[in-house]
PDB file of N, CA and C in Angstrom:
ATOM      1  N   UNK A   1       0.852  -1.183   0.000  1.00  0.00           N
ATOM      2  CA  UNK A   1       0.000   0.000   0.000  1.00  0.00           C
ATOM      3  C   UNK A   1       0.893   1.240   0.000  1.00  0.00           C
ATOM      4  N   UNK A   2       0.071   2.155  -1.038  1.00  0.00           N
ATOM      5  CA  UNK A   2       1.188   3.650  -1.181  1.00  0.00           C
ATOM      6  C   UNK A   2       0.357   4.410   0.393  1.00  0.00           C
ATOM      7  N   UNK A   3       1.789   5.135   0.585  1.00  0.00           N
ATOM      8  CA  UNK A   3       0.896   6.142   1.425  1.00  0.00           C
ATOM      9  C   UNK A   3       1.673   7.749   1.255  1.00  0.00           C
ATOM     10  N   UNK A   4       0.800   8.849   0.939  1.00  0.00           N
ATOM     11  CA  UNK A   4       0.865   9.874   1.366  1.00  0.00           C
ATOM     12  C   UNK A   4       2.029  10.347   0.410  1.00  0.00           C
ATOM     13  N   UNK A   5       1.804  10.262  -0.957  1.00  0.00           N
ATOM     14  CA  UNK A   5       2.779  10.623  -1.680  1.00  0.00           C
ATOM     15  C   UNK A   5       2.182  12.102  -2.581  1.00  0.00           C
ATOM     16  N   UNK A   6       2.980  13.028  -2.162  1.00  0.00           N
ATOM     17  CA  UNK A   6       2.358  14.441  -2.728  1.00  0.00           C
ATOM     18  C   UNK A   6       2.525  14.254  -4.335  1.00  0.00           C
ATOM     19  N   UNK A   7       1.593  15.079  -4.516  1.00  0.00           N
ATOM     20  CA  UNK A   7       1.166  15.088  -6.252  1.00  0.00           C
ATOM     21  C   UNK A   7       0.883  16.699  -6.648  1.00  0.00           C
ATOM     22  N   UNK A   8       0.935  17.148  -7.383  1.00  0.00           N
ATOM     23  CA  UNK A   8       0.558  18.378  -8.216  1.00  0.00           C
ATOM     24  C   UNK A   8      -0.578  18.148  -8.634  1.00  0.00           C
ATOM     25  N   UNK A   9      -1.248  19.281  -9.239  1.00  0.00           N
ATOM     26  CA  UNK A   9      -3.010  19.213  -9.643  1.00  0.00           C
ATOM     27  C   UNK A   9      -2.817  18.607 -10.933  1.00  0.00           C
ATOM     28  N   UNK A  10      -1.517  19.263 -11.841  1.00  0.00           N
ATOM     29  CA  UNK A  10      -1.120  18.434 -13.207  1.00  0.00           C
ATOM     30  C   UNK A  10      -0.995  16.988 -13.046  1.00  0.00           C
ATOM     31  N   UNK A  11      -0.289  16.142 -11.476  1.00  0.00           N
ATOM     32  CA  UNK A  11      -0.074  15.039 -12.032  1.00  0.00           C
ATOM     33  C   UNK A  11      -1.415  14.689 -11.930  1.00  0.00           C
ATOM     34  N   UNK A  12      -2.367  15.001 -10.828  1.00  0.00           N
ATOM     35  CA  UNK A  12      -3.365  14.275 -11.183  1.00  0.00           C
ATOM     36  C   UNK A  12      -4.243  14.539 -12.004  1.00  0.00           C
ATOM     37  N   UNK A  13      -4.601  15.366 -12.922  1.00  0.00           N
ATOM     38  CA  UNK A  13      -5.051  15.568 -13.777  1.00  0.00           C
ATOM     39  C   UNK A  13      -4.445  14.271 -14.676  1.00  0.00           C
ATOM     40  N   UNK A  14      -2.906  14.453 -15.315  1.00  0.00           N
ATOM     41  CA  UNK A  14      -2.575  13.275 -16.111  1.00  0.00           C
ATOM     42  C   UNK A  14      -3.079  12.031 -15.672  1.00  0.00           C
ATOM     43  N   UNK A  15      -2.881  11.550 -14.348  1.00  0.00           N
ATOM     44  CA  UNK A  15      -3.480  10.226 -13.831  1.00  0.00           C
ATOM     45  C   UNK A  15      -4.979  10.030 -14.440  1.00  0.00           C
ATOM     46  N   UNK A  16      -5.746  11.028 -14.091  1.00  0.00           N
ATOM     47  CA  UNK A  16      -7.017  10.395 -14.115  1.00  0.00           C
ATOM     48  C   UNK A  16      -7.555  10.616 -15.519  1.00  0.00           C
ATOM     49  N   UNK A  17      -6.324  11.232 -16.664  1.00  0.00           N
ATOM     50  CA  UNK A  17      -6.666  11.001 -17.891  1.00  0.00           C
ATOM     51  C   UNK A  17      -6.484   9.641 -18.517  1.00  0.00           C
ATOM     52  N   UNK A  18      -5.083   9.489 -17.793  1.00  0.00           N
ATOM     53  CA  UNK A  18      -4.561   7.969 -18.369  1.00  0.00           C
ATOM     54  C   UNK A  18      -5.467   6.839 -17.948  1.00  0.00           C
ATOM     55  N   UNK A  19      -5.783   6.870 -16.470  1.00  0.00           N
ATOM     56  CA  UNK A  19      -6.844   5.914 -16.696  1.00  0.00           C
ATOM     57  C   UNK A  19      -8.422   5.947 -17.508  1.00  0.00           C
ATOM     58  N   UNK A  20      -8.898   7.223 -17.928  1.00  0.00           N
ATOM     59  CA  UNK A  20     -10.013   6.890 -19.144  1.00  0.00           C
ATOM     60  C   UNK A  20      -9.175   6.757 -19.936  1.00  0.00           C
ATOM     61  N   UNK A  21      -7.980   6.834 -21.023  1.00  0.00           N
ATOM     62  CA  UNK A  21      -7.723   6.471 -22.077  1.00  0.00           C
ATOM     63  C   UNK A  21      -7.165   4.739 -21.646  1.00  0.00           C
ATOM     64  N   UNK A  22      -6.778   3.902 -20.664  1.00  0.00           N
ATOM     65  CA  UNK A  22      -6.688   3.023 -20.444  1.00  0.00           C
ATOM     66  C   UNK A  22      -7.923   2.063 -20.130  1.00  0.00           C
ATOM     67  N   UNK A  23      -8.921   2.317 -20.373  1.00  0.00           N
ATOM     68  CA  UNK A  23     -10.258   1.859 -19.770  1.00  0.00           C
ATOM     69  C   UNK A  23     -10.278   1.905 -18.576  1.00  0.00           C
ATOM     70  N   UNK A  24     -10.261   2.004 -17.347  1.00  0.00           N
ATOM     71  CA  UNK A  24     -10.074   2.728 -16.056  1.00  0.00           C
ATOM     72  C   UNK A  24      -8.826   1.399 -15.635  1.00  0.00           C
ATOM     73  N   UNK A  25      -8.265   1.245 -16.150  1.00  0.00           N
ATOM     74  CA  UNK A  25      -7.027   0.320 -15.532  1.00  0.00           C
ATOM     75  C   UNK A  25      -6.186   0.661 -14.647  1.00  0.00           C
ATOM     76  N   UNK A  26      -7.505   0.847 -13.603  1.00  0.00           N
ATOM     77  CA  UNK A  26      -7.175   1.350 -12.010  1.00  0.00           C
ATOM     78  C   UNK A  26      -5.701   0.682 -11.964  1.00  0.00           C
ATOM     79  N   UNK A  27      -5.447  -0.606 -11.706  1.00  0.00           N
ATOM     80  CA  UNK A  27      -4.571  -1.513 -11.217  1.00  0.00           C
ATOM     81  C   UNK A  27      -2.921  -1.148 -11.819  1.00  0.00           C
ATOM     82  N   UNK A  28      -3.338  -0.476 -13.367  1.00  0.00           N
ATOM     83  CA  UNK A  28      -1.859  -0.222 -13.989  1.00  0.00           C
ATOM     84  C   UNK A  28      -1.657   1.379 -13.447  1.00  0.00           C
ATOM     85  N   UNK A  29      -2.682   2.248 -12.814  1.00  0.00           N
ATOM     86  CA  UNK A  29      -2.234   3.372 -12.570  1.00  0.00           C
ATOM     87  C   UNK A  29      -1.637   3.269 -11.624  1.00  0.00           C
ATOM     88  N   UNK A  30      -1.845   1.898 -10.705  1.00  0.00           N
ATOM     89  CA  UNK A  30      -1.247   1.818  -9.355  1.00  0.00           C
ATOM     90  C   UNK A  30       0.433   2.109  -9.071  1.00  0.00           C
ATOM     91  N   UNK A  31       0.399   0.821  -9.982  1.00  0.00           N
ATOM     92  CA  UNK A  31       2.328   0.411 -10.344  1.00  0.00           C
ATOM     93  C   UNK A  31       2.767   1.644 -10.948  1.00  0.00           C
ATOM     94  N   UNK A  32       2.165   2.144 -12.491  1.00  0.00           N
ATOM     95  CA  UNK A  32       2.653   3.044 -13.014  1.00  0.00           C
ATOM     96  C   UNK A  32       2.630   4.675 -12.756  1.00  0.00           C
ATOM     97  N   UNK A  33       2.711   5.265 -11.471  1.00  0.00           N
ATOM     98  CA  UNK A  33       1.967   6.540 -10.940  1.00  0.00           C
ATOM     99  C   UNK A  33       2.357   6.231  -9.705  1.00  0.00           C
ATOM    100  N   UNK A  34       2.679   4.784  -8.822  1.00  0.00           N
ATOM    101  CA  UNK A  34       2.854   4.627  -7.675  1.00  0.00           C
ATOM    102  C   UNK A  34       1.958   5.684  -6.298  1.00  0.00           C
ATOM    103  N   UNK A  35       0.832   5.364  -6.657  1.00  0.00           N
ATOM    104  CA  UNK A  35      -0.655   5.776  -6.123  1.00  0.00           C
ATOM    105  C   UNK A  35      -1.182   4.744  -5.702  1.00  0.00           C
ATOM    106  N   UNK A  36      -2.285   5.100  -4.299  1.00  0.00           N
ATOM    107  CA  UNK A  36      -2.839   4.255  -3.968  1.00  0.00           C
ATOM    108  C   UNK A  36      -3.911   3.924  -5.060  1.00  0.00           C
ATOM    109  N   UNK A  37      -4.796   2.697  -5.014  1.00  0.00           N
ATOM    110  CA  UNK A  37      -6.148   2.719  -5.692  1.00  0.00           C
ATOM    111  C   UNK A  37      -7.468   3.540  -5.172  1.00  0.00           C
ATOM    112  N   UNK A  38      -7.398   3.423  -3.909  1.00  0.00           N
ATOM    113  CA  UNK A  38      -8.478   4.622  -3.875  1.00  0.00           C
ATOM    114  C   UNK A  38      -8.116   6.064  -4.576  1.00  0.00           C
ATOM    115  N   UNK A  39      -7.216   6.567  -4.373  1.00  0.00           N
ATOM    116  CA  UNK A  39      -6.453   7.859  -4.597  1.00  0.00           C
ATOM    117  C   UNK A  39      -7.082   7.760  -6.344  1.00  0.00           C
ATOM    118  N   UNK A  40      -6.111   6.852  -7.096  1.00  0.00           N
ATOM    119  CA  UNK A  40      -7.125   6.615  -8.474  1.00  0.00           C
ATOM    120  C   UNK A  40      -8.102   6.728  -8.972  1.00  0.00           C
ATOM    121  N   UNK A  41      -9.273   5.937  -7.949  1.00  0.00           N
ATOM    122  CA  UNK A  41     -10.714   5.999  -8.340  1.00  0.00           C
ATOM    123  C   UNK A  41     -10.743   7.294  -7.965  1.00  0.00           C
ATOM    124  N   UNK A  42     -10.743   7.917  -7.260  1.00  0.00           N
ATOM    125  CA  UNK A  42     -11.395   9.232  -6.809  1.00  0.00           C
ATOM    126  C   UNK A  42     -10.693  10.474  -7.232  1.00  0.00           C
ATOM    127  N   UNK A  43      -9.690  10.474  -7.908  1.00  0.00           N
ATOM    128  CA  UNK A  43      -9.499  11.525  -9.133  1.00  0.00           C
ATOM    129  C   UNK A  43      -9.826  11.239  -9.979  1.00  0.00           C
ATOM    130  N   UNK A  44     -10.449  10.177 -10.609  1.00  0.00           N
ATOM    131  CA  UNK A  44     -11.041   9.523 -11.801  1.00  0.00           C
ATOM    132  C   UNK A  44     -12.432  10.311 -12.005  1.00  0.00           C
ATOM    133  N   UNK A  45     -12.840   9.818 -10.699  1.00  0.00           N
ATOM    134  CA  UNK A  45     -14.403  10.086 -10.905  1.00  0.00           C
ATOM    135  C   UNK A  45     -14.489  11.782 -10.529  1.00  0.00           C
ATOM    136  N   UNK A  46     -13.627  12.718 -10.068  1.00  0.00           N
ATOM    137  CA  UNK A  46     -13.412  13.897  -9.595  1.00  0.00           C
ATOM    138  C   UNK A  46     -13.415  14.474 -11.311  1.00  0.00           C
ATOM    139  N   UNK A  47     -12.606  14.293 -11.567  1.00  0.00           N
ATOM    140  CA  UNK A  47     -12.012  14.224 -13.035  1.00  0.00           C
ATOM    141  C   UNK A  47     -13.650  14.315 -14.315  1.00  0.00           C
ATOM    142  N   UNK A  48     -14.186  13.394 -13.704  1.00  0.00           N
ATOM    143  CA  UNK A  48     -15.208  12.917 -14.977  1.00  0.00           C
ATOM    144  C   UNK A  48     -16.097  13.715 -14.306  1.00  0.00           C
ATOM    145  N   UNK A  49     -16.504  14.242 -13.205  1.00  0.00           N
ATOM    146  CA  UNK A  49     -17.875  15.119 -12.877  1.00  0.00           C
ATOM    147  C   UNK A  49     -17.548  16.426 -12.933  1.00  0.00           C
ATOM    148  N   UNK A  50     -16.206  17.189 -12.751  1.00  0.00           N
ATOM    149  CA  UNK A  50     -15.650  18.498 -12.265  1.00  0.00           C
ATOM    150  C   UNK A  50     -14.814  18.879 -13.359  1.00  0.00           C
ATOM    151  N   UNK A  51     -14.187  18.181 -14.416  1.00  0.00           N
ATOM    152  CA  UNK A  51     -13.005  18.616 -14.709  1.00  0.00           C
ATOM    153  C   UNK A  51     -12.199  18.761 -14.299  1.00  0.00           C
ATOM    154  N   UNK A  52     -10.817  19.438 -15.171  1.00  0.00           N
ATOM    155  CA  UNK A  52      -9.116  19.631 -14.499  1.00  0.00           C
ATOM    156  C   UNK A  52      -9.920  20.295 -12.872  1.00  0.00           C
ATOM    157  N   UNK A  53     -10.632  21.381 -13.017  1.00  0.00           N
ATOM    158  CA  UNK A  53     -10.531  22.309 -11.986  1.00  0.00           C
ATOM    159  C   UNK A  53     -11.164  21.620 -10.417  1.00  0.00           C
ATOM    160  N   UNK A  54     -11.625  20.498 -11.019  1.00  0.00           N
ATOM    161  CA  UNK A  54     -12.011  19.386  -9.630  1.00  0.00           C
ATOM    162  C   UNK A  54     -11.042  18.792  -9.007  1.00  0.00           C
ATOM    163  N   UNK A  55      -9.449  18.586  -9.598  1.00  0.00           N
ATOM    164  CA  UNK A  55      -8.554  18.306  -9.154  1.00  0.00           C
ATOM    165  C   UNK A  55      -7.453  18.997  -8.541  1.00  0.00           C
ATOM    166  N   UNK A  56      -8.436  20.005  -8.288  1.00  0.00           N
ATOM    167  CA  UNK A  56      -6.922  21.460  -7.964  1.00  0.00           C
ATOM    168  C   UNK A  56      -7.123  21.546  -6.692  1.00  0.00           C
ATOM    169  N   UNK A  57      -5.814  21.246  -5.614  1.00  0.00           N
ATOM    170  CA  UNK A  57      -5.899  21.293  -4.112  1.00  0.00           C
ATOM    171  C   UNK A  57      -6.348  22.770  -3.998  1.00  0.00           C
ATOM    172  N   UNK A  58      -7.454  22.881  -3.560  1.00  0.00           N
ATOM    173  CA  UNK A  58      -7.559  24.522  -2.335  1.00  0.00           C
ATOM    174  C   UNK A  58      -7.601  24.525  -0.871  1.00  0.00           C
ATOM    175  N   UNK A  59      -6.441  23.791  -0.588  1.00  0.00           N
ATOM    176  CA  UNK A  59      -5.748  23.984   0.914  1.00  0.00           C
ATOM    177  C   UNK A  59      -6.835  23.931   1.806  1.00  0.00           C
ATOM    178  N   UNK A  60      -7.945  22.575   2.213  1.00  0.00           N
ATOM    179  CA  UNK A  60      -8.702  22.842   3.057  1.00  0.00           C
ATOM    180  C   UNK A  60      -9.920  23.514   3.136  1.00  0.00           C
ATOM    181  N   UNK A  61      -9.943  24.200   1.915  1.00  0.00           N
ATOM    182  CA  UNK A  61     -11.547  24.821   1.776  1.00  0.00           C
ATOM    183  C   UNK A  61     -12.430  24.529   1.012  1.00  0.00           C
TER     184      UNK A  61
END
């Protein structure tokens, strides 16, 4: 299990592109992104309801 590995709003933006162009191949974003799988699904689906701008940390608010 990954834990607590900081990311930029870009990487996750790229992540949760690569997994729709991968068919959600949660499991290869794991290894390849070294991310947990929840962390995956839930910029995925952040991603698909919000856009880039659903993935942008605002520090708590």
């Amino acid at each position: 299990m990954n834990h607590g590995r900081k990311t930029t709003a870009l990487e996750r933006i790229e992540i949760a592109q690569w997994i729709l162009v991968t068919h959600r191949h949660y499991h290869g974003a794991v290894e390849k992104f070294n991310i947990s799988y929840s962390q995956a699904y839930l910029w995925t689906r952040k991603y698909e309801q919000g856009g880039e701008s659903a993935l942008i940390d605002r520090g708590g608010k």
